[in-house]
Protein backbone atom coordinates (compact mmCIF):
# COMPACT_ATOMS: atom_id res chain seq x y z
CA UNK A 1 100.91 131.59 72.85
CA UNK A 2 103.34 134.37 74.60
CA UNK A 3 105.38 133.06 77.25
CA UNK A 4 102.82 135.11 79.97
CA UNK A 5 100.16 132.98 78.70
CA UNK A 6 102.75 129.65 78.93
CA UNK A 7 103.76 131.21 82.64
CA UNK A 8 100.10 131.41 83.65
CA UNK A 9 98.44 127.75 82.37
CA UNK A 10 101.40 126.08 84.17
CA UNK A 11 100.81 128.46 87.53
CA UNK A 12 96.99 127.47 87.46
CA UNK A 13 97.63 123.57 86.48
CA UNK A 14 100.62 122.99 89.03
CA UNK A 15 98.59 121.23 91.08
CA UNK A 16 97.20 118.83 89.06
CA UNK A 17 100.83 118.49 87.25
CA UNK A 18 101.97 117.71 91.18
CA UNK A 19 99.35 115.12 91.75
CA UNK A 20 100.53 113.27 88.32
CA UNK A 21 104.54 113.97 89.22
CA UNK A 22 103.89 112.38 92.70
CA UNK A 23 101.40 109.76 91.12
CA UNK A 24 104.25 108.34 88.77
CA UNK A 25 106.70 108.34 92.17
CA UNK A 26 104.13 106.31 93.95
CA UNK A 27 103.80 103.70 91.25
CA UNK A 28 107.61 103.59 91.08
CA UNK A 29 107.89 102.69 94.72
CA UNK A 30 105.85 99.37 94.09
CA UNK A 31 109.08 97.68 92.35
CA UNK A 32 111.34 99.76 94.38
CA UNK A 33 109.84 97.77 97.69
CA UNK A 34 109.66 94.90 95.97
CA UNK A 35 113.62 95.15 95.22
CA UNK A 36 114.00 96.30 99.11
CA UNK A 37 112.83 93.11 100.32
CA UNK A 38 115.91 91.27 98.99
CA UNK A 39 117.75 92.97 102.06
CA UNK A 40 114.98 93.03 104.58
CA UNK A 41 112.15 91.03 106.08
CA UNK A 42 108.59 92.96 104.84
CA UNK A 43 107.47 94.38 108.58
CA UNK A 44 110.68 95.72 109.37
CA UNK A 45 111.35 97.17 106.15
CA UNK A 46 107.80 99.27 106.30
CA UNK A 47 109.07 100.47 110.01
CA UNK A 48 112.20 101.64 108.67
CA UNK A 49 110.75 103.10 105.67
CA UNK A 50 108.01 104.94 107.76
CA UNK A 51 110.77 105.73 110.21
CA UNK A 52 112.95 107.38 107.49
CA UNK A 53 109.82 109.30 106.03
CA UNK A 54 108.64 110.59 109.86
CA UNK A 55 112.42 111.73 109.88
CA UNK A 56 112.46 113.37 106.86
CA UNK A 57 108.42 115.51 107.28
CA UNK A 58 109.99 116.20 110.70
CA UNK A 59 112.66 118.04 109.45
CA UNK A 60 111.16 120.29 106.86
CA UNK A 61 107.51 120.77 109.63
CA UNK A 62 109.46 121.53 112.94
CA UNK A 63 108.34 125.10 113.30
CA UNK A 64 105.04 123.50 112.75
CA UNK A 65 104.96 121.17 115.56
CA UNK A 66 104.24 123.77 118.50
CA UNK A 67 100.66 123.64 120.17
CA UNK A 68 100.35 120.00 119.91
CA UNK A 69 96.85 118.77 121.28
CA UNK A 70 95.60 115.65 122.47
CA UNK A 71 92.97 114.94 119.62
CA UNK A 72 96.11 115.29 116.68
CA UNK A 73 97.80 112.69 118.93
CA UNK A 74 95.05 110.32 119.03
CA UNK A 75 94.08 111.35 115.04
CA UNK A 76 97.97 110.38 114.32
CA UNK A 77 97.45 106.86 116.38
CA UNK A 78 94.57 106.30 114.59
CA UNK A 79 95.64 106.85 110.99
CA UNK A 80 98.70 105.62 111.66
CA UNK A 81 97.26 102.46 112.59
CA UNK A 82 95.62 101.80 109.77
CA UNK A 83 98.63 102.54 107.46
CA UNK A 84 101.01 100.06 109.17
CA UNK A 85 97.99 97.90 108.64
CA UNK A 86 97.66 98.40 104.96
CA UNK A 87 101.60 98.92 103.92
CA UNK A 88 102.53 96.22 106.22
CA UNK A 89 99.82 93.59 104.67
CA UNK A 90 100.85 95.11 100.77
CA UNK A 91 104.49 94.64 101.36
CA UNK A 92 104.05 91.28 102.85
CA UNK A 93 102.21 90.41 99.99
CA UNK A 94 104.59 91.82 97.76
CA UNK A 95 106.78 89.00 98.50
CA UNK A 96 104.70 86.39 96.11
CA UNK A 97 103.08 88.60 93.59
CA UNK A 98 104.52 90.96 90.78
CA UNK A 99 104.83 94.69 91.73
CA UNK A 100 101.94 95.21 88.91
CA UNK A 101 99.46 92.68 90.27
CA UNK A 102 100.15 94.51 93.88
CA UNK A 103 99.22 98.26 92.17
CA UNK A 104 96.36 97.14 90.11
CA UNK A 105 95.07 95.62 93.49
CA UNK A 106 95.84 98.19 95.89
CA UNK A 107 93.77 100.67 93.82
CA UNK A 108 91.00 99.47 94.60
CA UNK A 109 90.76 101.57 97.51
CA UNK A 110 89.65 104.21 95.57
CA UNK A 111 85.95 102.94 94.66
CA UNK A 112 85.79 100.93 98.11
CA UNK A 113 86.26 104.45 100.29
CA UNK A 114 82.53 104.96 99.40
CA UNK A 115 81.38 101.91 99.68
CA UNK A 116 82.65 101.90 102.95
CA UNK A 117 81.98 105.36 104.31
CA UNK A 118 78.00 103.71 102.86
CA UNK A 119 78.67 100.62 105.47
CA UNK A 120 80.28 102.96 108.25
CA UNK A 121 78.51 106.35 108.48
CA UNK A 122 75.23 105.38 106.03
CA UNK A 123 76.14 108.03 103.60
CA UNK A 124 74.78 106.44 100.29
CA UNK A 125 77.16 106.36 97.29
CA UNK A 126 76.32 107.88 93.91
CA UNK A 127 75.31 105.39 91.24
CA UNK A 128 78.58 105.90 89.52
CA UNK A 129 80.28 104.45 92.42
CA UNK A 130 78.59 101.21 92.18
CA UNK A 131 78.81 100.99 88.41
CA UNK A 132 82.86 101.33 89.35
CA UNK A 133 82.73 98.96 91.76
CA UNK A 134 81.39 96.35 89.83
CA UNK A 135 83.99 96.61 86.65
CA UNK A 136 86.37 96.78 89.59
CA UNK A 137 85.01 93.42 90.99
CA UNK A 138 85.13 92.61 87.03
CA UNK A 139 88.69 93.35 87.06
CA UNK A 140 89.78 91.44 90.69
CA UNK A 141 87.85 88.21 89.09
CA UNK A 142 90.31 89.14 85.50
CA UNK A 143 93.72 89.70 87.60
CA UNK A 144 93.20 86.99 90.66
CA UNK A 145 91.20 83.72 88.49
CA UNK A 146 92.37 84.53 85.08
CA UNK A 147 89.29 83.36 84.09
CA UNK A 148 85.61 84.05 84.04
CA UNK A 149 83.48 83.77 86.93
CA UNK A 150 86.32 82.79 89.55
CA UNK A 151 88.38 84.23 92.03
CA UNK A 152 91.09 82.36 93.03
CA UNK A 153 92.94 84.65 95.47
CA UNK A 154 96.54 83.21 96.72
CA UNK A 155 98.03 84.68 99.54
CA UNK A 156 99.60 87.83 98.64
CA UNK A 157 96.67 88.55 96.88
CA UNK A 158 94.97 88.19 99.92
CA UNK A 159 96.99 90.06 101.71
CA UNK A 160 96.92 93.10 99.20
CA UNK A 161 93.39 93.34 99.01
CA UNK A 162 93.17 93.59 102.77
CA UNK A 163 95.86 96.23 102.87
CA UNK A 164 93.48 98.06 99.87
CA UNK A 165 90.78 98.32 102.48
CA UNK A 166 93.16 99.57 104.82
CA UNK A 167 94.21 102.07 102.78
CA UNK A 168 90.84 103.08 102.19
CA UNK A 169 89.85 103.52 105.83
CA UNK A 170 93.21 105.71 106.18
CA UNK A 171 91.26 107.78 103.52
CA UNK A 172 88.74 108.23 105.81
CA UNK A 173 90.12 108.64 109.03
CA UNK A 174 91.58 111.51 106.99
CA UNK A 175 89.28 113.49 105.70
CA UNK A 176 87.33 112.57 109.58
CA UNK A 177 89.64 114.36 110.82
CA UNK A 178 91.19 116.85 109.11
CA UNK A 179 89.10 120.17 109.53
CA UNK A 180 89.17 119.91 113.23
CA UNK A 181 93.42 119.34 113.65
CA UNK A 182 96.59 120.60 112.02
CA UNK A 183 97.01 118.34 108.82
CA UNK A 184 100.78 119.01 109.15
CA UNK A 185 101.24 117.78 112.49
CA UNK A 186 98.81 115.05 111.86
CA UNK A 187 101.29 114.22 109.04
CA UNK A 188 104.49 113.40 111.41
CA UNK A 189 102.44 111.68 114.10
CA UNK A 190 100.57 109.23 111.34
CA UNK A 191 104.21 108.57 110.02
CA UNK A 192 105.61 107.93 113.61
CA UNK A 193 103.12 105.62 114.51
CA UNK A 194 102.93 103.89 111.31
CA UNK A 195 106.55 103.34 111.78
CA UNK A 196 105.97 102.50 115.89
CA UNK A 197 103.14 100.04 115.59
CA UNK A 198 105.15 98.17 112.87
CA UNK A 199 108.28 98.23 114.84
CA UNK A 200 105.91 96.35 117.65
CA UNK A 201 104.10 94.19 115.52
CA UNK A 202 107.16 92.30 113.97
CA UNK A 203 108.69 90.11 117.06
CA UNK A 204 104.84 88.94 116.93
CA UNK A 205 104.95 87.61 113.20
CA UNK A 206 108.65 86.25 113.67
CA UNK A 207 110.68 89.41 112.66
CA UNK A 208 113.34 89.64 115.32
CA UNK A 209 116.50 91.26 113.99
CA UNK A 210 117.27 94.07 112.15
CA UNK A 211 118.37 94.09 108.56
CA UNK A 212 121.98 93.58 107.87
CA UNK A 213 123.24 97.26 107.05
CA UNK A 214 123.27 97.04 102.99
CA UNK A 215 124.28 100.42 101.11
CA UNK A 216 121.18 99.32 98.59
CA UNK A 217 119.03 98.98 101.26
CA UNK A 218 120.00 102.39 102.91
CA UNK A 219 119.99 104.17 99.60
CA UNK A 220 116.02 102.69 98.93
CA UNK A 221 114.72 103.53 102.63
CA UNK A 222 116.38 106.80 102.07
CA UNK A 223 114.79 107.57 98.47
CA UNK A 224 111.31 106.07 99.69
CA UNK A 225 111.64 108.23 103.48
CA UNK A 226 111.89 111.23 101.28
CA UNK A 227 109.35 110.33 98.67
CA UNK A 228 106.91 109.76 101.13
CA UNK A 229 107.54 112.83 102.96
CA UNK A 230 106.61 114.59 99.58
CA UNK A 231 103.86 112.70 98.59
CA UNK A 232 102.49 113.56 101.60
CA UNK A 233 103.33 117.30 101.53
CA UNK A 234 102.25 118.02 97.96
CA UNK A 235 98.81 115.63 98.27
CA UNK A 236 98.14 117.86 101.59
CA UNK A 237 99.51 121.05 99.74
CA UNK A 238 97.02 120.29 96.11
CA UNK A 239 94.06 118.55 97.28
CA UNK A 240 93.00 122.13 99.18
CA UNK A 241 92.73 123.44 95.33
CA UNK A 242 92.04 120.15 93.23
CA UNK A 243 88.54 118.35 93.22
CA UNK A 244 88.85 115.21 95.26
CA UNK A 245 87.09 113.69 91.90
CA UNK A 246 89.75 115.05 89.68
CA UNK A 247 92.38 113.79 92.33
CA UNK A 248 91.41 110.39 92.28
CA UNK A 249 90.98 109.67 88.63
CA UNK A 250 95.07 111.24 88.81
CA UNK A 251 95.22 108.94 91.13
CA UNK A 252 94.07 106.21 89.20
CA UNK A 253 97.26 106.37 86.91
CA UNK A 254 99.45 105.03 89.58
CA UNK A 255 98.97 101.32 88.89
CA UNK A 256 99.36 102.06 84.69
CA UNK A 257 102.79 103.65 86.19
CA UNK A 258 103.75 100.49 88.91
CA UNK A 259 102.82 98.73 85.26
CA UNK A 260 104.88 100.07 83.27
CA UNK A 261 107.90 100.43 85.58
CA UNK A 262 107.39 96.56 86.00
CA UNK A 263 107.21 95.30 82.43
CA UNK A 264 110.72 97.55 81.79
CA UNK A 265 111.87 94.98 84.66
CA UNK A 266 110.98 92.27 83.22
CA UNK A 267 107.48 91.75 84.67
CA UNK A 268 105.09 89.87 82.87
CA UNK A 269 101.18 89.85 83.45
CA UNK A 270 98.95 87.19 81.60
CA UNK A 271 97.02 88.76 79.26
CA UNK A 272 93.80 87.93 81.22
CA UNK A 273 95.23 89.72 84.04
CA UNK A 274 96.04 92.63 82.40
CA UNK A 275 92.48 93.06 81.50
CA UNK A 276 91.73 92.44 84.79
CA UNK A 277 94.49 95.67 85.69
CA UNK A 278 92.94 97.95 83.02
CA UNK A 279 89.13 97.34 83.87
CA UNK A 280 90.21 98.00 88.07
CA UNK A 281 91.69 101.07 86.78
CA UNK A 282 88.41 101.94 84.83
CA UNK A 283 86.09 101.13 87.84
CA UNK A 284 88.20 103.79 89.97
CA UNK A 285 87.57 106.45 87.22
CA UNK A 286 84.14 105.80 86.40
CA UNK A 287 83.45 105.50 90.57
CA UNK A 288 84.67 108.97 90.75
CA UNK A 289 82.66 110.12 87.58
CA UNK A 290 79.90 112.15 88.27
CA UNK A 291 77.87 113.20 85.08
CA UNK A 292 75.60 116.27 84.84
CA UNK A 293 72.60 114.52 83.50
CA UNK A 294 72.22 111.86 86.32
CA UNK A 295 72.55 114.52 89.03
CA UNK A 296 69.63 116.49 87.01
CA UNK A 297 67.66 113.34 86.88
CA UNK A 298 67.96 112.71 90.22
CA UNK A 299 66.61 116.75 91.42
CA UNK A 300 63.36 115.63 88.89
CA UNK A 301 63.07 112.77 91.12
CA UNK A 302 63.33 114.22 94.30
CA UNK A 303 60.73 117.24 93.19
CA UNK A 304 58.03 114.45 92.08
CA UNK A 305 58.69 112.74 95.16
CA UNK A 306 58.45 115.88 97.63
C-alpha cells in the first residue's frame, strides 16, 4: 500500500481512532480518581476537577463564547446538573469499590439511554436494545451477587449505578439540546455548573474544607481538567462524522480499559464478577447493534399490517 493510500485510510478513520484514543483516557481516569481521593474528600475533588476542566475548554473556546443566549445558559444548568449528579455519586462510590467494578457499572448507561428516552419521551427501543439490556442486567446480577439469581448491591455499588443513570440522562439532555444551541458554549457552561452545583452541594453532605494543597493532587486535577476538556472537544468534534451506533460500541471499550489499567495496579475481580464485567460490556454492544434482517422483518410487518 503507497504511503497516499496509508495517508488517506488514517485521514478517513481519525475519528473513530479519536473516539478509541479518548476511550482508553477515560478508562484511565477511573484509577486515576480513585488514587485522587487519597488527598481529597469525593465532592470536592469532582468540583475541583470540573473546575480545572471548565478552566482549561475556556481557554482554548474564548473566541467562541460571544452571543451567549439564555436557552445555552439554562441547557448548561441543566446538563450540568445531571453530571455533578452522576460524577459526584461515581466518585463517592469509588471510595468502597475497585476502579474496575466502578467502569463495568457505569457503562451501563449506554443500553439504559434508550430505555429511558422509552420511559421519558415514549420513543420505543429497538429489540436489540432490550436483548442488551437484559445480558446487561445478566452482568449487574454477575458483578454485584457473585452469584446466580441475586443482587446484592453495597453502597458504592449503589451509588454507581445511580450515577450510570445520571450519566445517561446527561446523554439525553444532550442530544435534546444540541441542534437548537452552540455545543461549544454549551460545553463550558455544563463544566461550570457541574463544578458550581458540586461546590454547593458539599457543606450539605459534610465536606467543609478544602483539600490540603498536595503536588499529587494538583498534578491529577490538572491531567484530569485537561483530559476532560479533550474528551469533550474530540467527542463533540467526531460524533458529527461517526454513527452514534459505531460510537457507542467504541465506547463500550472503556471499562475493558479502567480493567486493565486496574489489574496492572493490583486490582483483583472475582472471577464471577468478571463475567459479570464482560457480559455488561456485551449488552452495551449488542444494545447498539442493529442488524439488517430484523429491520427488513420489521417493514414486512408493518406492510401486512397497513
Amino acid at each position: 500500500m503507497s504511503s497516499v493510500s496509508h495517508s488517506s485510510f488514517f485521514k478517513s478513520r481519525l475519528p473513530q481512532l479519536s473516539l478509541i484514543l479518548i476511550t482508553l483516557i477515560w478508562g484511565g481516569s477511573f484509577l486515576t480518581v480513585k488514587y485522587g481521593l487519597n488527598f481529597s474528600s469525593p465532592v470536592l475533588f469532582v468540583a475541583l476537577r470540573f473546575a480545572a476542566a471548565a478552566i482549561a475548554v475556556t481557554a482554548i473556546s474564548f473566541k467562541h463564547l460571544r452571543g451567549m443566549t439564555l436557552k445555552e445558559v439554562l441547557a448548561g444548568a441543566a446538563i450540568g446538573a445531571v453530571i455533578a449528579l452522576g460524577y459526584g455519586t461515581q466518585t463517592v462510590g469509588l471510595q468502597s469499590i475497585s476502579s474496575s467494578e466502578s467502569a463495568f457499572l457505569t457503562a451501563l448507561y449506554v443500553p439504559l439511554v434508550p430505555i429511558l428516552l422509552w420511559l421519558l419521551f415514549r420513543k420505543r427501543p429497538h429489540l436489540m436494545t432490550w436483548v442488551g439490556a437484559l445480558l446487561a442486567f445478566l452482568g449487574l446480577v454477575f458483578l454485584t451477587g457473585n452469584g446466580f439469581g441475586t443482587i446484592r448491591l453495597n453502597f458504592g455499588q449503589l451509588l454507581t449505578l445511580l450515577g450510570s443513570i445520571a450519566i445517561a440522562m446527561e446523554i439525553i439532555l444532550i442530544s435534546h439540546f444540541a441542534p437548537n444551541v452552540n455545543t461549544r458554549r454549551v460545553t463550558v457552561l455544563q463544566l461550570i455548573f457541574a463544578s458550581l452545583f458540586c461546590f454547593l452541594l458539599a457543606p450539605w453532605i459534610g465536606e467543609h474544607e478544602l483539600p490540603n494543597f498536595h503536588w499529587h493532587l494538583a498534578g491529577i486535577l490538572v491531567g484530569l481538567g485537561i483530559a476532560s476538556a479533550c474528551i469533550q472537544l474530540v467527542m463533540n468534534w467526531a460524533q458529527e462524522m461517526v454513527d452514534p451506533s459505531q460510537a457507542a460500541i467504541i465506547y463500550a471499550g472503556e471499562p475493558i480499559w479502567a480493567s486493565l489499567f486496574g489489574r496492572l495496579a493490583g486490582e483483583r475481580l472475582p472471577a464471577l464478577a468478571l463475567l459479570g464485567g464482560l457480559m455488561v460490556v456485551l449488552g452495551v454492544i449488542v444494545s447498539e447493534w442493529k442488524p439488517k434482517f430484523l429491520n427488513r422483518k420489521v417493514g414486512k410487518v408493518k406492510e401486512i399490517t397497513e
